[in-house]
PDB file of N, CA and C in Angstrom:
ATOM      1  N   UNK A   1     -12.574  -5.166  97.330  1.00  0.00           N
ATOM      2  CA  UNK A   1     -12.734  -3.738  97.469  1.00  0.00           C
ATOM      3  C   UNK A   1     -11.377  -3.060  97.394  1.00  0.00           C
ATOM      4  N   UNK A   2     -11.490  -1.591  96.761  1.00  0.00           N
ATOM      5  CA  UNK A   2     -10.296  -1.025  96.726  1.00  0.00           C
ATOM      6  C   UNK A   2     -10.097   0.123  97.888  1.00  0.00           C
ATOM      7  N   UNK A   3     -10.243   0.088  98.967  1.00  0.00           N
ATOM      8  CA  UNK A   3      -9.662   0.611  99.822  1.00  0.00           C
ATOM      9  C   UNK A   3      -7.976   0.686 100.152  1.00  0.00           C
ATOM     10  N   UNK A   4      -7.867   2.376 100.440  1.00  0.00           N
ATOM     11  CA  UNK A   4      -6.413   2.798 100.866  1.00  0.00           C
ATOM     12  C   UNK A   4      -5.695   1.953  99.516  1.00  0.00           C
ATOM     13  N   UNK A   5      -6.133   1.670  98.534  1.00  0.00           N
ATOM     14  CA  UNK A   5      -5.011   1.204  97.419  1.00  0.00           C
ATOM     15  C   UNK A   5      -4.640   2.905  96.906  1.00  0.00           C
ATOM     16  N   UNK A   6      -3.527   2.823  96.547  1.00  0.00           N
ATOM     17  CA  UNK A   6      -2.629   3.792  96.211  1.00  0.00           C
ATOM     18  C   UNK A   6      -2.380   4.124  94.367  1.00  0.00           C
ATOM     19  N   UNK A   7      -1.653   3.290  93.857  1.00  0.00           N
ATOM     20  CA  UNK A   7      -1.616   2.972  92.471  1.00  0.00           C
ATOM     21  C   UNK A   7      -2.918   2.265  91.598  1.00  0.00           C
ATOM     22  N   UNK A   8      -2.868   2.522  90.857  1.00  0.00           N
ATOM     23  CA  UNK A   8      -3.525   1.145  89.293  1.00  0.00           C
ATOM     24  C   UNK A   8      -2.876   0.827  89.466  1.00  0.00           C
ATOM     25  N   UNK A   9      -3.469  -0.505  88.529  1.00  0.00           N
ATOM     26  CA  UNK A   9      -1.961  -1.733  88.569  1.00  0.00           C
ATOM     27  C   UNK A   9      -1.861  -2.071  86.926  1.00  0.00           C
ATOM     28  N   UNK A  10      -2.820  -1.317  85.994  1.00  0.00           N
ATOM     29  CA  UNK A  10      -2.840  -1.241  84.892  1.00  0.00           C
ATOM     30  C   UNK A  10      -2.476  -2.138  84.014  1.00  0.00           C
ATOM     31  N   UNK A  11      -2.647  -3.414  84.837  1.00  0.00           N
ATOM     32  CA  UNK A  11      -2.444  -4.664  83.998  1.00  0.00           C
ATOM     33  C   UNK A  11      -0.888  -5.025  84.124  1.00  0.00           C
ATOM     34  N   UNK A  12       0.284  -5.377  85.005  1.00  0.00           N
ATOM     35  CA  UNK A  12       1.111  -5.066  84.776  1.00  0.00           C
ATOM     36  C   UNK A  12       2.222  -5.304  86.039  1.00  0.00           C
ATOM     37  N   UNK A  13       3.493  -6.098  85.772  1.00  0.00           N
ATOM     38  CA  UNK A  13       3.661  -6.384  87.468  1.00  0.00           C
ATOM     39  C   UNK A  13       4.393  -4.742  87.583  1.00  0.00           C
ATOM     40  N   UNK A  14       4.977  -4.676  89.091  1.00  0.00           N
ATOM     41  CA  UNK A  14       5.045  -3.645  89.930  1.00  0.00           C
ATOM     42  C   UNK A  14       6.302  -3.268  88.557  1.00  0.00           C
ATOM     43  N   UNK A  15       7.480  -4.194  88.514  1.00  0.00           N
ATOM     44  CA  UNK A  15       8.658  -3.311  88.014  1.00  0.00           C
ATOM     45  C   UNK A  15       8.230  -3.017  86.276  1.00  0.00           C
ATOM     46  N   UNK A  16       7.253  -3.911  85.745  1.00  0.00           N
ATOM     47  CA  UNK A  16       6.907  -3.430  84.386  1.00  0.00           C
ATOM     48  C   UNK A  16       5.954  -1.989  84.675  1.00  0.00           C
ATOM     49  N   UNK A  17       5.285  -1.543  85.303  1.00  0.00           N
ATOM     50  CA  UNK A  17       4.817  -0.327  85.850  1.00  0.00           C
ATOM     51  C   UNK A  17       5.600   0.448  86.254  1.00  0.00           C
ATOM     52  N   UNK A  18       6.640   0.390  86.859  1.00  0.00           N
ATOM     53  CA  UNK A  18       7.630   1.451  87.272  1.00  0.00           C
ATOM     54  C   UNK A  18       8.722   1.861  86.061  1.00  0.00           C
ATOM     55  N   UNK A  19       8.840   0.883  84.916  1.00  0.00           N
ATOM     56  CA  UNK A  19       9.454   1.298  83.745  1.00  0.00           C
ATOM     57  C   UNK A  19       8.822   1.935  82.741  1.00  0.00           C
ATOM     58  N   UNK A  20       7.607   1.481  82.586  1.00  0.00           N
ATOM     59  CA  UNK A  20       6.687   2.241  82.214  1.00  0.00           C
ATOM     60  C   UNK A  20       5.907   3.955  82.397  1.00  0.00           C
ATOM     61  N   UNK A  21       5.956   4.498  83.756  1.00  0.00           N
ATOM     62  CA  UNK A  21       5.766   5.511  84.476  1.00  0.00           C
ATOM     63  C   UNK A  21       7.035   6.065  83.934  1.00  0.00           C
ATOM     64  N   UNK A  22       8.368   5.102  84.187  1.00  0.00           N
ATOM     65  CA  UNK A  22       9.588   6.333  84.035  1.00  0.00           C
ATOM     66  C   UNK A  22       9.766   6.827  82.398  1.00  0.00           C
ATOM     67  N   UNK A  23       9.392   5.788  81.605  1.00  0.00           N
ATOM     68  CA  UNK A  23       9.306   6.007  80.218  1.00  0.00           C
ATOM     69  C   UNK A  23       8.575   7.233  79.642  1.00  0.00           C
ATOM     70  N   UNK A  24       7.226   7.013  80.416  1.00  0.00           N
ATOM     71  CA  UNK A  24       6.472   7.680  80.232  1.00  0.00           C
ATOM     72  C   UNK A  24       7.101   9.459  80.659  1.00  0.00           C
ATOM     73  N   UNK A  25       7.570   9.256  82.010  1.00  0.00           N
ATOM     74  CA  UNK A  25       7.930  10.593  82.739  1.00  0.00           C
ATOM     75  C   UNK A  25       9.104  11.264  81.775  1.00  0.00           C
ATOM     76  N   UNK A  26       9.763  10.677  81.084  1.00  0.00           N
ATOM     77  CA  UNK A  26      10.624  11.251  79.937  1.00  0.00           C
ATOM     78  C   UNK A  26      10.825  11.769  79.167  1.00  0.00           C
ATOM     79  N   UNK A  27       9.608  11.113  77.969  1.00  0.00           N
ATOM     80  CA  UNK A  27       8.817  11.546  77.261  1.00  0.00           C
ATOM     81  C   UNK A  27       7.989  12.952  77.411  1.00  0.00           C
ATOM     82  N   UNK A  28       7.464  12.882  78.606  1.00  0.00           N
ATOM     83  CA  UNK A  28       6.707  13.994  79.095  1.00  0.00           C
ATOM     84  C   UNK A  28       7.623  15.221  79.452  1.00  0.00           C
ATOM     85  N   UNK A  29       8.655  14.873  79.801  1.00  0.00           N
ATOM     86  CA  UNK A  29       9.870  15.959  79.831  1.00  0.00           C
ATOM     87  C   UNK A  29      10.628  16.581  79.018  1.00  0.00           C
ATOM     88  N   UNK A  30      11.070  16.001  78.306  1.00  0.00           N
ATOM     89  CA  UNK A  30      11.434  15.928  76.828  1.00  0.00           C
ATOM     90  C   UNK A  30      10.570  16.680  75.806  1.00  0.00           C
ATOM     91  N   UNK A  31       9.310  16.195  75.618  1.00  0.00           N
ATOM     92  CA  UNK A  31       8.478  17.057  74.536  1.00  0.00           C
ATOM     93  C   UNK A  31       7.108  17.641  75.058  1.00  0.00           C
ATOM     94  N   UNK A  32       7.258  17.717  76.313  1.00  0.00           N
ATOM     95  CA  UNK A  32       5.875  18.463  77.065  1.00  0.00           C
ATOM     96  C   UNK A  32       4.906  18.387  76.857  1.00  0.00           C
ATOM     97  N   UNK A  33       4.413  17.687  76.159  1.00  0.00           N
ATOM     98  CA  UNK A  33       3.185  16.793  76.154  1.00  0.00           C
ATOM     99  C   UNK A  33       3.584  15.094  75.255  1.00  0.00           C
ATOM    100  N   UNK A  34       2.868  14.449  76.000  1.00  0.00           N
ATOM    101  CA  UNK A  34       1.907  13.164  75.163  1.00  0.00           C
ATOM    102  C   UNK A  34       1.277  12.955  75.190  1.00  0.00           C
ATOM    103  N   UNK A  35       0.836  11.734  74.153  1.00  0.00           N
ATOM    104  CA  UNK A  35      -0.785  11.072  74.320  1.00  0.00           C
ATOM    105  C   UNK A  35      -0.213   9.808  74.369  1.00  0.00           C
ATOM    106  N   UNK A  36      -1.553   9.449  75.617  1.00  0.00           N
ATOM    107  CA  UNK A  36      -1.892   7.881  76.396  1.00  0.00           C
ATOM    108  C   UNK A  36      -2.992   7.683  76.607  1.00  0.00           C
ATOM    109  N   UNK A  37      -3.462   6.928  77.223  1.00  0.00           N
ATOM    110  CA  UNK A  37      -4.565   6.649  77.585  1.00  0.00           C
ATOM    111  C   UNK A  37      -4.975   7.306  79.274  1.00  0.00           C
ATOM    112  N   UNK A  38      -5.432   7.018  79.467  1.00  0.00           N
ATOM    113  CA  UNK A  38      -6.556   8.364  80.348  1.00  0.00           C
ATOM    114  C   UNK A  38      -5.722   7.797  81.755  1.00  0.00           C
ATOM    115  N   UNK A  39      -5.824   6.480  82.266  1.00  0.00           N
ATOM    116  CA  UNK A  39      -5.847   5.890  83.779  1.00  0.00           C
ATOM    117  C   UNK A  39      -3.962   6.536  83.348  1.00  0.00           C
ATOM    118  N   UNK A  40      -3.373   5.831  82.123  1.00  0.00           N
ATOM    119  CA  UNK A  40      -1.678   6.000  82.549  1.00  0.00           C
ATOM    120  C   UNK A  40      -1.411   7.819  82.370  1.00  0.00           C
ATOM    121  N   UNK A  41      -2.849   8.714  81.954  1.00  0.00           N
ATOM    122  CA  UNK A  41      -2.079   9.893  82.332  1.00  0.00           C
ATOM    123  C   UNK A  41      -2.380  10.134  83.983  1.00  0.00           C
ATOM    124  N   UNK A  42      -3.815   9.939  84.150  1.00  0.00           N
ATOM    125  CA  UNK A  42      -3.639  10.101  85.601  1.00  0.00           C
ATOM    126  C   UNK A  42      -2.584   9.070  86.445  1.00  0.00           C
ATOM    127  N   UNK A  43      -2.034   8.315  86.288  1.00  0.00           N
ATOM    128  CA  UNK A  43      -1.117   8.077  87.261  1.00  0.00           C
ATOM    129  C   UNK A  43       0.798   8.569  87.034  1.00  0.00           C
ATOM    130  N   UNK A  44       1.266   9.056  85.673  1.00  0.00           N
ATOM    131  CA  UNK A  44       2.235   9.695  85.274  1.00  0.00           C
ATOM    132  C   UNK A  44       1.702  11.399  86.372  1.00  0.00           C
ATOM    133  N   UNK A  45       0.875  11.485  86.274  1.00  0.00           N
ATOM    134  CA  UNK A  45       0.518  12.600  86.723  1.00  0.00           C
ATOM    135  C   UNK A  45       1.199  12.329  88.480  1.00  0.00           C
ATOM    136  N   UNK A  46       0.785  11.450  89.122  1.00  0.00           N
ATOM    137  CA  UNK A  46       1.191  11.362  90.218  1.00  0.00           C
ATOM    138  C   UNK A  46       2.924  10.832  90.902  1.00  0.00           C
ATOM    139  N   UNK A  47       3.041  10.429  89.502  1.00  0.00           N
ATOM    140  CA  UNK A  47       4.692  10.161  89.583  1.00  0.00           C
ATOM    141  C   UNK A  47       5.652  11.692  89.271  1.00  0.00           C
ATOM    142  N   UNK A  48       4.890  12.364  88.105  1.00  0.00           N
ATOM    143  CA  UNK A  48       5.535  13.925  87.823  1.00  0.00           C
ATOM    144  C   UNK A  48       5.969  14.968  88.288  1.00  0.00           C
ATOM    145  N   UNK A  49       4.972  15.047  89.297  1.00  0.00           N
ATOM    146  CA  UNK A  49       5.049  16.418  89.895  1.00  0.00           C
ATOM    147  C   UNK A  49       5.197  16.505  90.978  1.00  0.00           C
ATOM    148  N   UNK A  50       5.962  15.296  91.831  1.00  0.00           N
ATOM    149  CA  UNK A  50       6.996  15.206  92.834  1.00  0.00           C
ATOM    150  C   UNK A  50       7.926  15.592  92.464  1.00  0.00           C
ATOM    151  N   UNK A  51       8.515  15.048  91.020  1.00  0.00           N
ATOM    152  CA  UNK A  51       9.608  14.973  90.608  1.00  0.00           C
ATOM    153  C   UNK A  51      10.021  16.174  90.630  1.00  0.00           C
ATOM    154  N   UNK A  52       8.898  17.098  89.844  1.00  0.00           N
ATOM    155  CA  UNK A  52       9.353  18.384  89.062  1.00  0.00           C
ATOM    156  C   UNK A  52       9.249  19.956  90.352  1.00  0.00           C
ATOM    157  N   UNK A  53       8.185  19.268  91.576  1.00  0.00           N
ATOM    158  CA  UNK A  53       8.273  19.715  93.233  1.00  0.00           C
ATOM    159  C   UNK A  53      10.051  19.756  93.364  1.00  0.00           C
ATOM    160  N   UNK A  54      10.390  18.464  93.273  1.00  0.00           N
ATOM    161  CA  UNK A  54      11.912  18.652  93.793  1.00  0.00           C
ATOM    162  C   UNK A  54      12.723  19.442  93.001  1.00  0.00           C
ATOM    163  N   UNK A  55      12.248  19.405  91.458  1.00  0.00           N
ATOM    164  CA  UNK A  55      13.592  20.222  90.434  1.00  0.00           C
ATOM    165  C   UNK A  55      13.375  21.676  90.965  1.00  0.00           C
ATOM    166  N   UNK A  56      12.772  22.491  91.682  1.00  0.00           N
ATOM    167  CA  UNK A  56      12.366  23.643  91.873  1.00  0.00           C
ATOM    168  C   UNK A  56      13.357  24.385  92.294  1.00  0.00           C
ATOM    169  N   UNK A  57      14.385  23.208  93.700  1.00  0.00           N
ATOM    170  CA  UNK A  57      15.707  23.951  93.749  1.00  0.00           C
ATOM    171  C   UNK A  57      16.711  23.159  93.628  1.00  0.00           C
ATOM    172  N   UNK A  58      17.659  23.548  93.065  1.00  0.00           N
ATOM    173  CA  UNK A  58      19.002  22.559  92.896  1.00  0.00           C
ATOM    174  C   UNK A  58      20.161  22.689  93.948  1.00  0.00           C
ATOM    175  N   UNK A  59      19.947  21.365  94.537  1.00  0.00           N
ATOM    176  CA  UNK A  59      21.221  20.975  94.999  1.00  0.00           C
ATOM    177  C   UNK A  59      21.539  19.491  94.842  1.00  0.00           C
ATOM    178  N   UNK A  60      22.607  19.066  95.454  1.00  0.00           N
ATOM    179  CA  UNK A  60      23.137  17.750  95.280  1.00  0.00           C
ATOM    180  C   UNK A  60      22.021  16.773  95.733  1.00  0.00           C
ATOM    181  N   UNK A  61      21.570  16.969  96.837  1.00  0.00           N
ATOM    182  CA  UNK A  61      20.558  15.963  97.194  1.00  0.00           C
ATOM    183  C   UNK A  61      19.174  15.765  96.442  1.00  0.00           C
ATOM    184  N   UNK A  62      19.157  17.157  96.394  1.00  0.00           N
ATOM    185  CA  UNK A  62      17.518  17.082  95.432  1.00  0.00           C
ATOM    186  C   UNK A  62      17.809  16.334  93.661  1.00  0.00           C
ATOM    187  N   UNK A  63      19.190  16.334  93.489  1.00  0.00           N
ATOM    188  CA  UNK A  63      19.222  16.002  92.225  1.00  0.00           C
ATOM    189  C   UNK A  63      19.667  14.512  92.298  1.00  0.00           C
ATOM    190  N   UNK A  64      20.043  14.046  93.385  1.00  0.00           N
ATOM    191  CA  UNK A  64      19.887  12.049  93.765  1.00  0.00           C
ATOM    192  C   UNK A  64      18.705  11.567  93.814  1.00  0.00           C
ATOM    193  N   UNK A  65      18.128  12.267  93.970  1.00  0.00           N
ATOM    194  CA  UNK A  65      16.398  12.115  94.646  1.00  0.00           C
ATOM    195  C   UNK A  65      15.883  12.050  93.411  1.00  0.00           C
ATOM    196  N   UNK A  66      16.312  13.175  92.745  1.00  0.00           N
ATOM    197  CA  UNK A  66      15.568  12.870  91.084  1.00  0.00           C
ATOM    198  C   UNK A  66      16.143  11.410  90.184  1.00  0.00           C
ATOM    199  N   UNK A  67      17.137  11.787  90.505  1.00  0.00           N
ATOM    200  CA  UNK A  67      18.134  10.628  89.659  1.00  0.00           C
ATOM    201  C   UNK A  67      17.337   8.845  90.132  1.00  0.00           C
ATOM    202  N   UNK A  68      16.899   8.864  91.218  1.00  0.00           N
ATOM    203  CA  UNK A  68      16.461   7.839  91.405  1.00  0.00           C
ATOM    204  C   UNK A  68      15.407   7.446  90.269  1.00  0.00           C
ATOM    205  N   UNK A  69      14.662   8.058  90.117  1.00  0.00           N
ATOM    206  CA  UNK A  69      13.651   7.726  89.296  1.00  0.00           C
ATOM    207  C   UNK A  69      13.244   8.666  87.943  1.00  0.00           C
ATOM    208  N   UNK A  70      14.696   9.387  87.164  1.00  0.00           N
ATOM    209  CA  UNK A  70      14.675   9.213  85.990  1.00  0.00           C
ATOM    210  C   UNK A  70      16.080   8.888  86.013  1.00  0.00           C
ATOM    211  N   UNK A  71      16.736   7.993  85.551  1.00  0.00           N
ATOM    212  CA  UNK A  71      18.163   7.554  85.533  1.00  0.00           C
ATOM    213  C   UNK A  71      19.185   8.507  84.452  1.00  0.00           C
ATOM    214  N   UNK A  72      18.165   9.298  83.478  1.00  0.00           N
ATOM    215  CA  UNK A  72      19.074   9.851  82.418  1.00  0.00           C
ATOM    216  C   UNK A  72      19.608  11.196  83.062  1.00  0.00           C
ATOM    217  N   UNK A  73      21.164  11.424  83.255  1.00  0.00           N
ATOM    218  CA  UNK A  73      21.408  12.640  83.694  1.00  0.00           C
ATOM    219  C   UNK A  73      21.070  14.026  82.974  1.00  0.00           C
ATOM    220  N   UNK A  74      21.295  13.369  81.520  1.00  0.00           N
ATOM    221  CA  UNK A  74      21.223  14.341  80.603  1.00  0.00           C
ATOM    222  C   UNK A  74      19.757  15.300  80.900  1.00  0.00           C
ATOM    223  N   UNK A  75      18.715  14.388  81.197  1.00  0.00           N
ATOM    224  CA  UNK A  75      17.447  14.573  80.965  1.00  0.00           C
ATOM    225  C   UNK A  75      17.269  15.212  82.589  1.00  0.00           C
ATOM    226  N   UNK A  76      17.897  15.069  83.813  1.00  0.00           N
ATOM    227  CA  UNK A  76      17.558  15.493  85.172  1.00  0.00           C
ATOM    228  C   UNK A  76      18.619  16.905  85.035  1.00  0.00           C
ATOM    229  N   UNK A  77      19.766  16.851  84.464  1.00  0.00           N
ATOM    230  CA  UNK A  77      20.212  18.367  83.633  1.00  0.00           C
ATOM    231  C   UNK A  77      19.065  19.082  83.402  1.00  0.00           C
ATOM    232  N   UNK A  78      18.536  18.936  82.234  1.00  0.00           N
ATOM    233  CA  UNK A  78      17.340  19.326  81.250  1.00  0.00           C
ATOM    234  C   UNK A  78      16.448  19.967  82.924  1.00  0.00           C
ATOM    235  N   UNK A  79      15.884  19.234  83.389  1.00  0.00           N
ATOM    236  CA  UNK A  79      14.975  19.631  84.463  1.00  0.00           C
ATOM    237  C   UNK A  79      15.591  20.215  84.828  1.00  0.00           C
ATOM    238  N   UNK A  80      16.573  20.372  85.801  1.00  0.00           N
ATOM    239  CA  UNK A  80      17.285  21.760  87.014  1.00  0.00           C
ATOM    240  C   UNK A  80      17.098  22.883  86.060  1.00  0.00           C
ATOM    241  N   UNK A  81      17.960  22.715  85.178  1.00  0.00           N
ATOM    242  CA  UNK A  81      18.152  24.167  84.267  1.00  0.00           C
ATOM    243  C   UNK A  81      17.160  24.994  84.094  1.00  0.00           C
ATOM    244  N   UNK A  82      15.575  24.444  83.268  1.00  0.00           N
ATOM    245  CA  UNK A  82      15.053  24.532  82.285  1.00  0.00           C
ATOM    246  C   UNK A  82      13.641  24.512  83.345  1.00  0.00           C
ATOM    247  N   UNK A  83      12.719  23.016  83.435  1.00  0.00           N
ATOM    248  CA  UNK A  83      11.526  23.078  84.176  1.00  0.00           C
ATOM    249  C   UNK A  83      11.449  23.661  84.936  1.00  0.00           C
ATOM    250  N   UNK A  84      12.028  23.206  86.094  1.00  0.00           N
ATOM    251  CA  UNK A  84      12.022  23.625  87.552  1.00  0.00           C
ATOM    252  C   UNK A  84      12.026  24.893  88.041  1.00  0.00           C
ATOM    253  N   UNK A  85      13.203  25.871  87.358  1.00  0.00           N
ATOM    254  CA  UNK A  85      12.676  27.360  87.647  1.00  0.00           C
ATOM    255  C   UNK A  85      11.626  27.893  86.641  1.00  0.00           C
ATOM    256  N   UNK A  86      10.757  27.764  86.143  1.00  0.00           N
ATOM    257  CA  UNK A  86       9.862  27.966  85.066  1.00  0.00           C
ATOM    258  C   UNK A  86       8.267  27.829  86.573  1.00  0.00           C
ATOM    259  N   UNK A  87       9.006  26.764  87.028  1.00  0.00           N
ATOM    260  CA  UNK A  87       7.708  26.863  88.184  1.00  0.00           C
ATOM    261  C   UNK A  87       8.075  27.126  89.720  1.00  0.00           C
ATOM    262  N   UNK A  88       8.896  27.873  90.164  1.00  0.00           N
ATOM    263  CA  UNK A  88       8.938  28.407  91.238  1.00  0.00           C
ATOM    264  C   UNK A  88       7.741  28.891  91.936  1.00  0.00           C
ATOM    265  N   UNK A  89       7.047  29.725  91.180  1.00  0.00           N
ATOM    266  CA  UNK A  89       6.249  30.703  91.844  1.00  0.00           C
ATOM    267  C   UNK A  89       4.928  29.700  91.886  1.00  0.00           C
ATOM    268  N   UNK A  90       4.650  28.632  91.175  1.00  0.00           N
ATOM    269  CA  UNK A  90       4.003  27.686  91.470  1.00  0.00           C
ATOM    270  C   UNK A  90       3.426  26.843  92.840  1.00  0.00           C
ATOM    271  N   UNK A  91       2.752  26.205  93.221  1.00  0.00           N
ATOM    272  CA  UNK A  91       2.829  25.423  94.302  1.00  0.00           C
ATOM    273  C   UNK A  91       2.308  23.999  93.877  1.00  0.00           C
ATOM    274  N   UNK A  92       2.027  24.097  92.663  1.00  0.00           N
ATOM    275  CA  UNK A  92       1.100  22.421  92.527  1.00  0.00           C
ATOM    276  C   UNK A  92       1.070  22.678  90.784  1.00  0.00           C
ATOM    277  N   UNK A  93       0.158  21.568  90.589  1.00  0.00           N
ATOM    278  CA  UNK A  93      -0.704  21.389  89.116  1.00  0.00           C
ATOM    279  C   UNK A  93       0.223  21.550  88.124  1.00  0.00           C
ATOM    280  N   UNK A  94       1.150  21.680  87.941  1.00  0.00           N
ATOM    281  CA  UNK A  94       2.372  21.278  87.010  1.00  0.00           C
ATOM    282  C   UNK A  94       2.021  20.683  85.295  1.00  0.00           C
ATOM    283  N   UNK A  95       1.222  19.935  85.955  1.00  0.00           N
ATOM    284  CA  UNK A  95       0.414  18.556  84.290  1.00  0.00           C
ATOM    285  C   UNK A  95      -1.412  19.405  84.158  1.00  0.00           C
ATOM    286  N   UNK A  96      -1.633  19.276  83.060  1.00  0.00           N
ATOM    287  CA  UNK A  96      -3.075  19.460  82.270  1.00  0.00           C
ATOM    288  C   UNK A  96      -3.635  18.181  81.272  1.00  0.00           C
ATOM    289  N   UNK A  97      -4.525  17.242  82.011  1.00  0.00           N
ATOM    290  CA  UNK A  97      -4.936  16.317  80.848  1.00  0.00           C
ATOM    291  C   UNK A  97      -5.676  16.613  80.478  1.00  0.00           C
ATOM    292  N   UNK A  98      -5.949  16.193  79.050  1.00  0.00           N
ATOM    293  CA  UNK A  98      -6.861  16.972  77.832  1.00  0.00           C
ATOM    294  C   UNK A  98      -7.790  15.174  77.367  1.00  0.00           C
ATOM    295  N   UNK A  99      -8.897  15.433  77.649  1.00  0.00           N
ATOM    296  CA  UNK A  99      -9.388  14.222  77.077  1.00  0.00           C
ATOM    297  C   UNK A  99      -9.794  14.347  75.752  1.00  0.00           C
ATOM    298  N   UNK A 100      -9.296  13.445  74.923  1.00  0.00           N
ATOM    299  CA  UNK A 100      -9.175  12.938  73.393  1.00  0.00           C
ATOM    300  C   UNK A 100     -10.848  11.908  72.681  1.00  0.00           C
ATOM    301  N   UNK A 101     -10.771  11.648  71.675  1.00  0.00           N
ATOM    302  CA  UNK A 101     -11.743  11.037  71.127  1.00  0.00           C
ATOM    303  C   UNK A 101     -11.197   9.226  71.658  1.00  0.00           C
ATOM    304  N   UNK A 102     -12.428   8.531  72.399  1.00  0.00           N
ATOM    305  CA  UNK A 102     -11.776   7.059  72.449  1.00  0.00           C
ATOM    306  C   UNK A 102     -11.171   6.889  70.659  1.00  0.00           C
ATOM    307  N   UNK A 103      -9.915   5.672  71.568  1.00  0.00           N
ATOM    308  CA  UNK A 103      -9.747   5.381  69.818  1.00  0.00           C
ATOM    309  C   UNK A 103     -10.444   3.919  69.686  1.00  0.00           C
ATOM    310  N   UNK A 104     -10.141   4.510  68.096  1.00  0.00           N
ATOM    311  CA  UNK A 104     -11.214   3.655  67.213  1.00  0.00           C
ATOM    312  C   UNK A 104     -11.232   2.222  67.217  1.00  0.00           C
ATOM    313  N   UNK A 105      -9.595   1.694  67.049  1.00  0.00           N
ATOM    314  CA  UNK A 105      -9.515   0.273  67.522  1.00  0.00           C
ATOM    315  C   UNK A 105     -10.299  -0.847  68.758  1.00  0.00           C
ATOM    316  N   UNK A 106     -10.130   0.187  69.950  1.00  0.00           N
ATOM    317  CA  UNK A 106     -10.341  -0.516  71.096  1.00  0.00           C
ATOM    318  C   UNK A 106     -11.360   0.072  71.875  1.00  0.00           C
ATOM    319  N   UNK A 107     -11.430   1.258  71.562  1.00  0.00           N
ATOM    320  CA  UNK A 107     -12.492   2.048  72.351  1.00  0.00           C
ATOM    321  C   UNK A 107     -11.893   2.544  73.776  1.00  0.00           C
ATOM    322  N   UNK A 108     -10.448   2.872  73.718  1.00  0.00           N
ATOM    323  CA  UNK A 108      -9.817   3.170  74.857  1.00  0.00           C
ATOM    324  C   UNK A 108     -10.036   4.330  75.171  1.00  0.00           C
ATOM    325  N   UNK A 109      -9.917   4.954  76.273  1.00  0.00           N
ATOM    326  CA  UNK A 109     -10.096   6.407  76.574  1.00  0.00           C
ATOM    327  C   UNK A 109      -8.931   7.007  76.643  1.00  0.00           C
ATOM    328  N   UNK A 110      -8.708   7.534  75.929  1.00  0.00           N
ATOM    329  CA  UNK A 110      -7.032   8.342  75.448  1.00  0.00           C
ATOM    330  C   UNK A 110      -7.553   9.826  75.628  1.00  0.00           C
ATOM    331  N   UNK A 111      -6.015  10.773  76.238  1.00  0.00           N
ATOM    332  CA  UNK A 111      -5.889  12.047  76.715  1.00  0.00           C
ATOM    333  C   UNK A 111      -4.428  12.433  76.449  1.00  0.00           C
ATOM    334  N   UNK A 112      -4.817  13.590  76.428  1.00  0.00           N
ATOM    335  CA  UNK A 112      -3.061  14.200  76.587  1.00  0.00           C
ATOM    336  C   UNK A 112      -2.788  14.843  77.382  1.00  0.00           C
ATOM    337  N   UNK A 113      -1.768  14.586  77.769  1.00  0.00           N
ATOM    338  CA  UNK A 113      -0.965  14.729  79.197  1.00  0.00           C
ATOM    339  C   UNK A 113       0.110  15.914  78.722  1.00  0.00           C
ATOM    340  N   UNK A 114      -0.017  17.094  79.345  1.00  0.00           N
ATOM    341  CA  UNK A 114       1.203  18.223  79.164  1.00  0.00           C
ATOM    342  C   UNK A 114       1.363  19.208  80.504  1.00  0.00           C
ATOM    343  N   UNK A 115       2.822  19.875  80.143  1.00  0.00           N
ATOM    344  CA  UNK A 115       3.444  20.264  81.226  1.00  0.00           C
ATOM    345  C   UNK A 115       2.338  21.467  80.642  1.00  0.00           C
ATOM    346  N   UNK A 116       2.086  22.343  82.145  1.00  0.00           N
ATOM    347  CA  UNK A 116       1.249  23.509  81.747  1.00  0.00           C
ATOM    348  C   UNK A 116       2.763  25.004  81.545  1.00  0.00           C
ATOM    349  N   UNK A 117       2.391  25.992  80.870  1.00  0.00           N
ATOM    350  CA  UNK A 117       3.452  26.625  80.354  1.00  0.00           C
ATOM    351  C   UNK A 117       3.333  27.876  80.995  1.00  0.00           C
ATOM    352  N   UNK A 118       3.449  28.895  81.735  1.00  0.00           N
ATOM    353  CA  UNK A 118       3.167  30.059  82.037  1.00  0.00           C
ATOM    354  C   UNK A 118       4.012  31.135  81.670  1.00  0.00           C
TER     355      UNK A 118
END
């Protein structure tokens, strides 16, 4: 039974999942939307919008905090500047998944995952 479990495990040990999420979280920063499959947008979803909670205000600490878990400065730059005040007046919901046609190969359930724009 899956009680109080927290994550998927999406096939995958813990640190190949956590490179994966951050890959993913990059991507998603970078070009404001992708497409994945449905379970890895809902769980990018839950790695995101902590992240992008903290870019809201900049200081030194909030930007270690980010740095932990996207390592590219260039790209946690990109956030302070750019995301983060874009959603101030915000309090949540940051991401919009869009469910897609399964694909054809596998019959996977694929969606797209994007920053919402206001």
């Amino acid at each position: 039974m899956y009680h109080r479990m927290k994550q998927r495990k999406l096939g995958r040990t813990s640190s190949h999942r956590i490179a994966m999420l951050r890959n993913l979280a990059d991507a998603l920063i970078r070009h404001g939307s992708i497409v994945t499959t449905l379970p890895k947008c809902k769980e990018l979803r839950k790695f995101v919008e902590p992240i992008i909670s903290t870019a809201k205000e900049d200081s030194v600490v909030r930007r270690r905090r980010v740095n932990r878990h996207l390592p590219d400065r260039g790209l946690v730059h990109y956030l302070f500047e750019e995301i983060g005040p874009r959603y101030t007046a915000r309090n949540g919901g940051y991401t919009r998944i869009i469910r897609l046609p399964d694909r054809t190969r596998d019959t996977a359930p694929v969606a797209r995952i994007e920053l919402i724009t206001d």
